[in-house]
N, C-alpha and C. Protein backbone atom coordinates (compact mmCIF):
# COMPACT_ATOMS: atom_id res chain seq x y z
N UNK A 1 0.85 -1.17 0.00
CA UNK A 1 0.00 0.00 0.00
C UNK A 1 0.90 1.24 0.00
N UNK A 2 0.35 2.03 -0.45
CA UNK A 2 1.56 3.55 -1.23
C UNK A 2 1.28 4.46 0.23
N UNK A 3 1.94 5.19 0.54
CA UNK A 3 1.87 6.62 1.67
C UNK A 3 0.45 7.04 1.61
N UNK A 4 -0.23 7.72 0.36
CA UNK A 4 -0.88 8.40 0.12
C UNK A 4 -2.17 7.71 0.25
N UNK A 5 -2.15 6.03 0.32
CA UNK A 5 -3.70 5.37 -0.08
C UNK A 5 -3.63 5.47 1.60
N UNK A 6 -2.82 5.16 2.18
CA UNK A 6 -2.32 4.69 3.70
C UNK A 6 -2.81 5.82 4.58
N UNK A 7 -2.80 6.93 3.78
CA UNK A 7 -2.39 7.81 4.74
C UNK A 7 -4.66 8.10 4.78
N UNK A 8 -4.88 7.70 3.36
CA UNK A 8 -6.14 8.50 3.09
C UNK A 8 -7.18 7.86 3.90
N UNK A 9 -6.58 6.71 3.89
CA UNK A 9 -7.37 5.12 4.72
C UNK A 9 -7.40 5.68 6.32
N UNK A 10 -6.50 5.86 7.12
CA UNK A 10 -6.06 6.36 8.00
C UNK A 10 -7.32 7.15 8.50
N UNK A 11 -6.87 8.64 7.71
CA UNK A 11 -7.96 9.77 8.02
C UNK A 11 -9.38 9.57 8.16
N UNK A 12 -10.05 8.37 6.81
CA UNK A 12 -11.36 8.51 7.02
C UNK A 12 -11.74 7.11 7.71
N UNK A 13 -10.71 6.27 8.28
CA UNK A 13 -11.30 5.86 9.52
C UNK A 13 -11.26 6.20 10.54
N UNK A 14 -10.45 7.63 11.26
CA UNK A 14 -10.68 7.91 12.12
C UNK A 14 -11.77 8.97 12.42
N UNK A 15 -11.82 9.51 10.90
CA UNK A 15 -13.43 10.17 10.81
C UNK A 15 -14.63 9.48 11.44
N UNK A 16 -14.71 8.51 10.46
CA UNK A 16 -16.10 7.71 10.89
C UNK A 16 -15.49 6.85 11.95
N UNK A 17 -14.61 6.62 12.67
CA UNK A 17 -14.90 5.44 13.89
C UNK A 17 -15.29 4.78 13.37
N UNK A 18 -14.94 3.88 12.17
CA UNK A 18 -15.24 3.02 12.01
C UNK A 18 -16.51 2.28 11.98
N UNK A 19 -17.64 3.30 11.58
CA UNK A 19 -18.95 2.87 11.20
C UNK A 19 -19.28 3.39 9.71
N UNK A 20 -20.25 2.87 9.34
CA UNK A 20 -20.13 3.82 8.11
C UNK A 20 -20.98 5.04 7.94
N UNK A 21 -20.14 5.75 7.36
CA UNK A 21 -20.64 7.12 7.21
C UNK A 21 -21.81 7.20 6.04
N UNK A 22 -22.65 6.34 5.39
CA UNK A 22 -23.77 6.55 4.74
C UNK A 22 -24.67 6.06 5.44
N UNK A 23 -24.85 4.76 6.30
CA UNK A 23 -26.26 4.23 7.18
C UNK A 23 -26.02 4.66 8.29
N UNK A 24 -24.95 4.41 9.14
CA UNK A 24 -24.78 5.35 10.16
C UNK A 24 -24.65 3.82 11.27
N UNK A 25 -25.16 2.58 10.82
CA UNK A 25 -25.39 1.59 11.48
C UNK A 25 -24.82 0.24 11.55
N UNK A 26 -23.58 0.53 10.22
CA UNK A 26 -23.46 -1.02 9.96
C UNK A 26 -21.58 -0.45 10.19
N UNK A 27 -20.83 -2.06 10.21
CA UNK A 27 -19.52 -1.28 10.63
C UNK A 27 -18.74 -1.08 9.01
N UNK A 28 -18.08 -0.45 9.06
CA UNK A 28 -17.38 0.17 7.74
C UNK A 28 -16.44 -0.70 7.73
N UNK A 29 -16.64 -1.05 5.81
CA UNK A 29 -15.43 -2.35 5.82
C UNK A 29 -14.85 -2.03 4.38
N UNK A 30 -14.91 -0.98 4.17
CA UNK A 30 -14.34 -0.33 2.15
C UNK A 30 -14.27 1.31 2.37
N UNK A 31 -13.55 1.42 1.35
CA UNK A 31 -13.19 2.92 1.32
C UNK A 31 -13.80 3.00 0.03
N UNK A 32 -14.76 3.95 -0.17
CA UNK A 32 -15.59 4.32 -1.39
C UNK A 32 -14.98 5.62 -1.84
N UNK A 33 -14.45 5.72 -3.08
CA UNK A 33 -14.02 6.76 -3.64
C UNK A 33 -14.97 7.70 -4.16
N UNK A 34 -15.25 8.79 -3.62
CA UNK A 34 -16.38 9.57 -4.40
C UNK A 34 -16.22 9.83 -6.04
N UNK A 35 -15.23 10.62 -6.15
CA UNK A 35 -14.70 10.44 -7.72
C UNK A 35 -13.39 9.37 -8.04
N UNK A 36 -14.14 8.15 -9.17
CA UNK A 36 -13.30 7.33 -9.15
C UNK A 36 -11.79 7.06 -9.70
N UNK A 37 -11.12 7.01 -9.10
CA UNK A 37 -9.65 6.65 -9.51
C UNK A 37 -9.64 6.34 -11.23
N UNK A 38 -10.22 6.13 -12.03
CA UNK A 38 -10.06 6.01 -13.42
C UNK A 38 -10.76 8.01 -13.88
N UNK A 39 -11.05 8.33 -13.23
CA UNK A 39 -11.54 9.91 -13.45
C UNK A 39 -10.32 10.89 -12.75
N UNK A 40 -9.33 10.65 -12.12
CA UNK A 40 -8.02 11.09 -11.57
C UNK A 40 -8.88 11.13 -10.05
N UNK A 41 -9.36 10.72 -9.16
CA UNK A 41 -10.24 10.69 -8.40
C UNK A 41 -8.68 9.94 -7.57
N UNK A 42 -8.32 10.81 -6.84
CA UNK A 42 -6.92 10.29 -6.23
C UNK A 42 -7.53 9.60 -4.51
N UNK A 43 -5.82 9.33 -3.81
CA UNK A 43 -6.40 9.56 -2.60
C UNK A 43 -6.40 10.20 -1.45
N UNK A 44 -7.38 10.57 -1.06
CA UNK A 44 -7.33 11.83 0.10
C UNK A 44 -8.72 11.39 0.70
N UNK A 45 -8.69 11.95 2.05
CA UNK A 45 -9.83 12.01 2.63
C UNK A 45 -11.09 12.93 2.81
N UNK A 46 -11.06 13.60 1.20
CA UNK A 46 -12.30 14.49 0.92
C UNK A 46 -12.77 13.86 -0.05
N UNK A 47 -12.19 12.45 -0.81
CA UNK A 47 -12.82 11.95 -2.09
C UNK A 47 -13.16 10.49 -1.06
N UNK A 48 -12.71 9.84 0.01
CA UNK A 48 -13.70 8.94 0.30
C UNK A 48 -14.31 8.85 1.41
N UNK A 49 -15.54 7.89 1.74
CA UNK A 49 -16.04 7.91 2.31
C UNK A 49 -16.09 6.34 3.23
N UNK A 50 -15.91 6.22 4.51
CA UNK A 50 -15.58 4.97 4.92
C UNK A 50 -17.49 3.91 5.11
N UNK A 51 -17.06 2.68 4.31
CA UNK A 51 -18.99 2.19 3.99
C UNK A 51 -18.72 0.81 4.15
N UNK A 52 -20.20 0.71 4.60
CA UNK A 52 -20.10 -1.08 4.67
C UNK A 52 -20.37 -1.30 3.55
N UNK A 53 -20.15 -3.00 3.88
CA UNK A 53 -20.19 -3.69 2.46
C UNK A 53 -19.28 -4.03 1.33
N UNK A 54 -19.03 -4.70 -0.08
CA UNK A 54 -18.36 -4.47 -0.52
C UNK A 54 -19.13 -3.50 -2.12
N UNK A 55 -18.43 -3.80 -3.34
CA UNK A 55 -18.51 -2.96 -4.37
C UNK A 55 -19.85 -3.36 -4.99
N UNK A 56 -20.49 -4.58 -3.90
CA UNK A 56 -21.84 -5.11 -4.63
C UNK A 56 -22.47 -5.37 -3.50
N UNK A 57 -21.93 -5.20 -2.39
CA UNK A 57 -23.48 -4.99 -1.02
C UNK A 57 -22.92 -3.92 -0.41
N UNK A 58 -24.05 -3.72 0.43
CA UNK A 58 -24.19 -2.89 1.86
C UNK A 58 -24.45 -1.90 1.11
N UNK A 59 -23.99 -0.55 1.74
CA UNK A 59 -23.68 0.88 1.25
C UNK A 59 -22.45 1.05 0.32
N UNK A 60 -21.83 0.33 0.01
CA UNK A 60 -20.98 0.60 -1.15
C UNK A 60 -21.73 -0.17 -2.20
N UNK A 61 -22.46 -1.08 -2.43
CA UNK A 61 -23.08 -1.97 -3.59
C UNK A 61 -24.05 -0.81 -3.92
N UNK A 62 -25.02 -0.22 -2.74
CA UNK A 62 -25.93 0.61 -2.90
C UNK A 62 -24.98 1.57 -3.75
N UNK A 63 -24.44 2.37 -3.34
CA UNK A 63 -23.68 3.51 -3.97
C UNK A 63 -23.70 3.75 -5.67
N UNK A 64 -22.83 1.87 -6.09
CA UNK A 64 -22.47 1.59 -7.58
C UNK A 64 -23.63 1.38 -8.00
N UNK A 65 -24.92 0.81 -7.23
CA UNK A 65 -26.10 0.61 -8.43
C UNK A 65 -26.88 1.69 -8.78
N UNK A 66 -26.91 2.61 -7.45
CA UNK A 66 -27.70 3.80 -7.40
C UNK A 66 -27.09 5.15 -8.33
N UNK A 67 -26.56 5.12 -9.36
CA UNK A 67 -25.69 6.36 -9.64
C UNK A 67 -26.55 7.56 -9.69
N UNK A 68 -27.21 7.67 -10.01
CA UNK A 68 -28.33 9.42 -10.01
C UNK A 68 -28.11 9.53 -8.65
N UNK A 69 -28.47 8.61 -8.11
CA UNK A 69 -28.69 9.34 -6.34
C UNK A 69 -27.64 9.31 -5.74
N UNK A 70 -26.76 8.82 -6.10
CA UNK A 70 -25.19 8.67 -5.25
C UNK A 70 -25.02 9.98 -5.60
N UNK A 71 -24.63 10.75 -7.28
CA UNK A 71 -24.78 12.03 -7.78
C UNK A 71 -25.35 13.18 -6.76
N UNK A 72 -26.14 12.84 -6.61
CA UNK A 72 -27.38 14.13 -6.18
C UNK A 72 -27.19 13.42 -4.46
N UNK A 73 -26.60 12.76 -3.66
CA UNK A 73 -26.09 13.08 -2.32
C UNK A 73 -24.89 12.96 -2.10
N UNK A 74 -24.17 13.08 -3.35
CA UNK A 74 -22.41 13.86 -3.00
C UNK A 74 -21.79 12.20 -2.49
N UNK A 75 -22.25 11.08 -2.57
CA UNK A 75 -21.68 9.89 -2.47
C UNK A 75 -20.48 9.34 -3.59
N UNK A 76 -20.70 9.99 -4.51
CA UNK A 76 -19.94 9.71 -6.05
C UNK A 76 -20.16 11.62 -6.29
N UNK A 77 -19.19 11.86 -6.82
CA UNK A 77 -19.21 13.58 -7.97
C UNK A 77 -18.47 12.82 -9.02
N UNK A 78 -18.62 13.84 -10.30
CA UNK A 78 -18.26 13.73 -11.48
C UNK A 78 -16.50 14.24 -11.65
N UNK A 79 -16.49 13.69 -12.12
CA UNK A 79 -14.98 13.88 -12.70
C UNK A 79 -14.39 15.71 -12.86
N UNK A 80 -15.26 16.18 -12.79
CA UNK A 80 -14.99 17.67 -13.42
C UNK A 80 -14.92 18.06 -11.85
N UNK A 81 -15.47 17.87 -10.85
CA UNK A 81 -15.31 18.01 -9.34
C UNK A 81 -14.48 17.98 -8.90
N UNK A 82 -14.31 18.79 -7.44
CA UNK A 82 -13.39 18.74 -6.83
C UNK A 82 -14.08 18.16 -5.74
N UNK A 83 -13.91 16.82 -4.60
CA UNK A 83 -14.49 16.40 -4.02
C UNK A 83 -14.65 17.08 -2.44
N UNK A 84 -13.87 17.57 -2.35
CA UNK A 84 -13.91 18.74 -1.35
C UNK A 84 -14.53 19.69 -1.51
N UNK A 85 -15.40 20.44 -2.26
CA UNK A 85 -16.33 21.63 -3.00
C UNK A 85 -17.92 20.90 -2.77
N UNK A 86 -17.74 19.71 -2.86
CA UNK A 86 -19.47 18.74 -3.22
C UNK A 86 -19.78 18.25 -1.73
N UNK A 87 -20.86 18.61 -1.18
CA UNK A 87 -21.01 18.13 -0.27
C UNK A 87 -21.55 16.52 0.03
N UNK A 88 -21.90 16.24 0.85
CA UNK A 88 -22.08 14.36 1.04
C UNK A 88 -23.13 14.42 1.93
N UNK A 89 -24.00 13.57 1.46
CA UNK A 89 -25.14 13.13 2.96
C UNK A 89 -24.29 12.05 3.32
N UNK A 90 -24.78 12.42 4.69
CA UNK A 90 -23.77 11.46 5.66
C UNK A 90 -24.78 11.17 6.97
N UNK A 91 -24.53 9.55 7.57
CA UNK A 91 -25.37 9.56 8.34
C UNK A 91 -25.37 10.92 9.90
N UNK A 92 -24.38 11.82 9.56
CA UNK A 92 -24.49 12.39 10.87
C UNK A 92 -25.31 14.25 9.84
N UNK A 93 -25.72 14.03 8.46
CA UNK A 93 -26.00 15.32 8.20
C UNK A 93 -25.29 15.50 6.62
N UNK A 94 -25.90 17.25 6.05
CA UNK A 94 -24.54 16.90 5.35
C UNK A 94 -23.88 17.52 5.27
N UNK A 95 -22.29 17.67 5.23
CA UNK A 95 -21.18 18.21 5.19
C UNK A 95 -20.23 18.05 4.03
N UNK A 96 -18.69 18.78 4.39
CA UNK A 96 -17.48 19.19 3.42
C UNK A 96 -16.90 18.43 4.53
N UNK A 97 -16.30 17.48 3.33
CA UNK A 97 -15.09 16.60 3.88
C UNK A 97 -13.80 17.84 3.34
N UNK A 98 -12.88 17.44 4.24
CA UNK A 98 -11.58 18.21 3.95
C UNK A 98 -10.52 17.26 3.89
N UNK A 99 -9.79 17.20 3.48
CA UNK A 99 -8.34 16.36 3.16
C UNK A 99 -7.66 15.99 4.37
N UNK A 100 -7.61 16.76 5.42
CA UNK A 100 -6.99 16.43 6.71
C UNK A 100 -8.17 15.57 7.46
N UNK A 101 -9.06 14.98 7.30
CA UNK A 101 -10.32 13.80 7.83
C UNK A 101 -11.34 14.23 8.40
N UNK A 102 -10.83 15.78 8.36
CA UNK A 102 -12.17 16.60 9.15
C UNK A 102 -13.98 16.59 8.31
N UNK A 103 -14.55 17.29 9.03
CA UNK A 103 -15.94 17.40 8.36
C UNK A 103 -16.54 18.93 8.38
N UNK A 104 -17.26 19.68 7.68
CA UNK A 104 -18.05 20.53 8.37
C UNK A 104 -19.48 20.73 7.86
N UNK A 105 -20.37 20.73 9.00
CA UNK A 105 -21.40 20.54 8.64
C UNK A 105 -22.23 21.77 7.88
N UNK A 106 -23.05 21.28 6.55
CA UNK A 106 -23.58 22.40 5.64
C UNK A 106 -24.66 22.17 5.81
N UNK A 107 -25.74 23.20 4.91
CA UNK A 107 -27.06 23.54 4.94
C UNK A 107 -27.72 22.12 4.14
N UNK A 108 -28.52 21.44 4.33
CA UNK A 108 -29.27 20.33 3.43
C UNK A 108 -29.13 20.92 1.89
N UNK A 109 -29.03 19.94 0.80
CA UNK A 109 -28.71 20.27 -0.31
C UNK A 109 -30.12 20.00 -0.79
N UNK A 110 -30.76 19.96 -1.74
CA UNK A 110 -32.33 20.00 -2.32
C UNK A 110 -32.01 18.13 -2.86
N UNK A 111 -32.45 17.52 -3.24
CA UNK A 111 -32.09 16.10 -4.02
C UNK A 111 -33.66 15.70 -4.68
């Protein structure tokens, strides 16, 4: 594992404690990239989000099947994004992830 995946892994499990940050209920077992690594979707802890499940259950399966709505609650952004700019529903609200693992909480987005 490289510094940078290590380091990103790091941050957003100590964000979420290790639950996941989309149900709020199940324990977090994947790092979901909001913008994906084939879109330059690097790693840092404003592009993921720590989720149960894998790339085909829980809240990360949800994520890949759901794309409009992953879109429209900041779970996935588009390539042209900066994932730190897009906010995320998150089970605690929704907020701006920042690169250092922090959060801050924003106004509800319309969906």
């Amino acid at each position: 594992m490289k510094k940078k995946e290590k380091l990103a892994r790091r941050l957003v499990r100590e964000r979420s404690g290790g639950i996941c940050e989309v149900c709020g209920a199940a324990r977090a077992t994947n790092f979901q990239h909001r913008k994906n690594r084939s879109q330059a979707g690097g790693w840092s802890a404003a592009n993921g989000l720590d989720v149960c499940g894998s790339g085909t259950t829980g809240c990360h399966g949800y994520i890949h099947a759901n794309p409009a709505e992953s879109y429209e609650r900041g779970w996935s952004v588009h390539s042209w994004d900066d994932p730190a700019e897009v906010p995320v529903q998150t089970a605690l609200g929704w907020v701006l992830l920042d690169a250092d693992g922090g959060r801050t909480a924003v106004a509800p987005c319309a969906t």
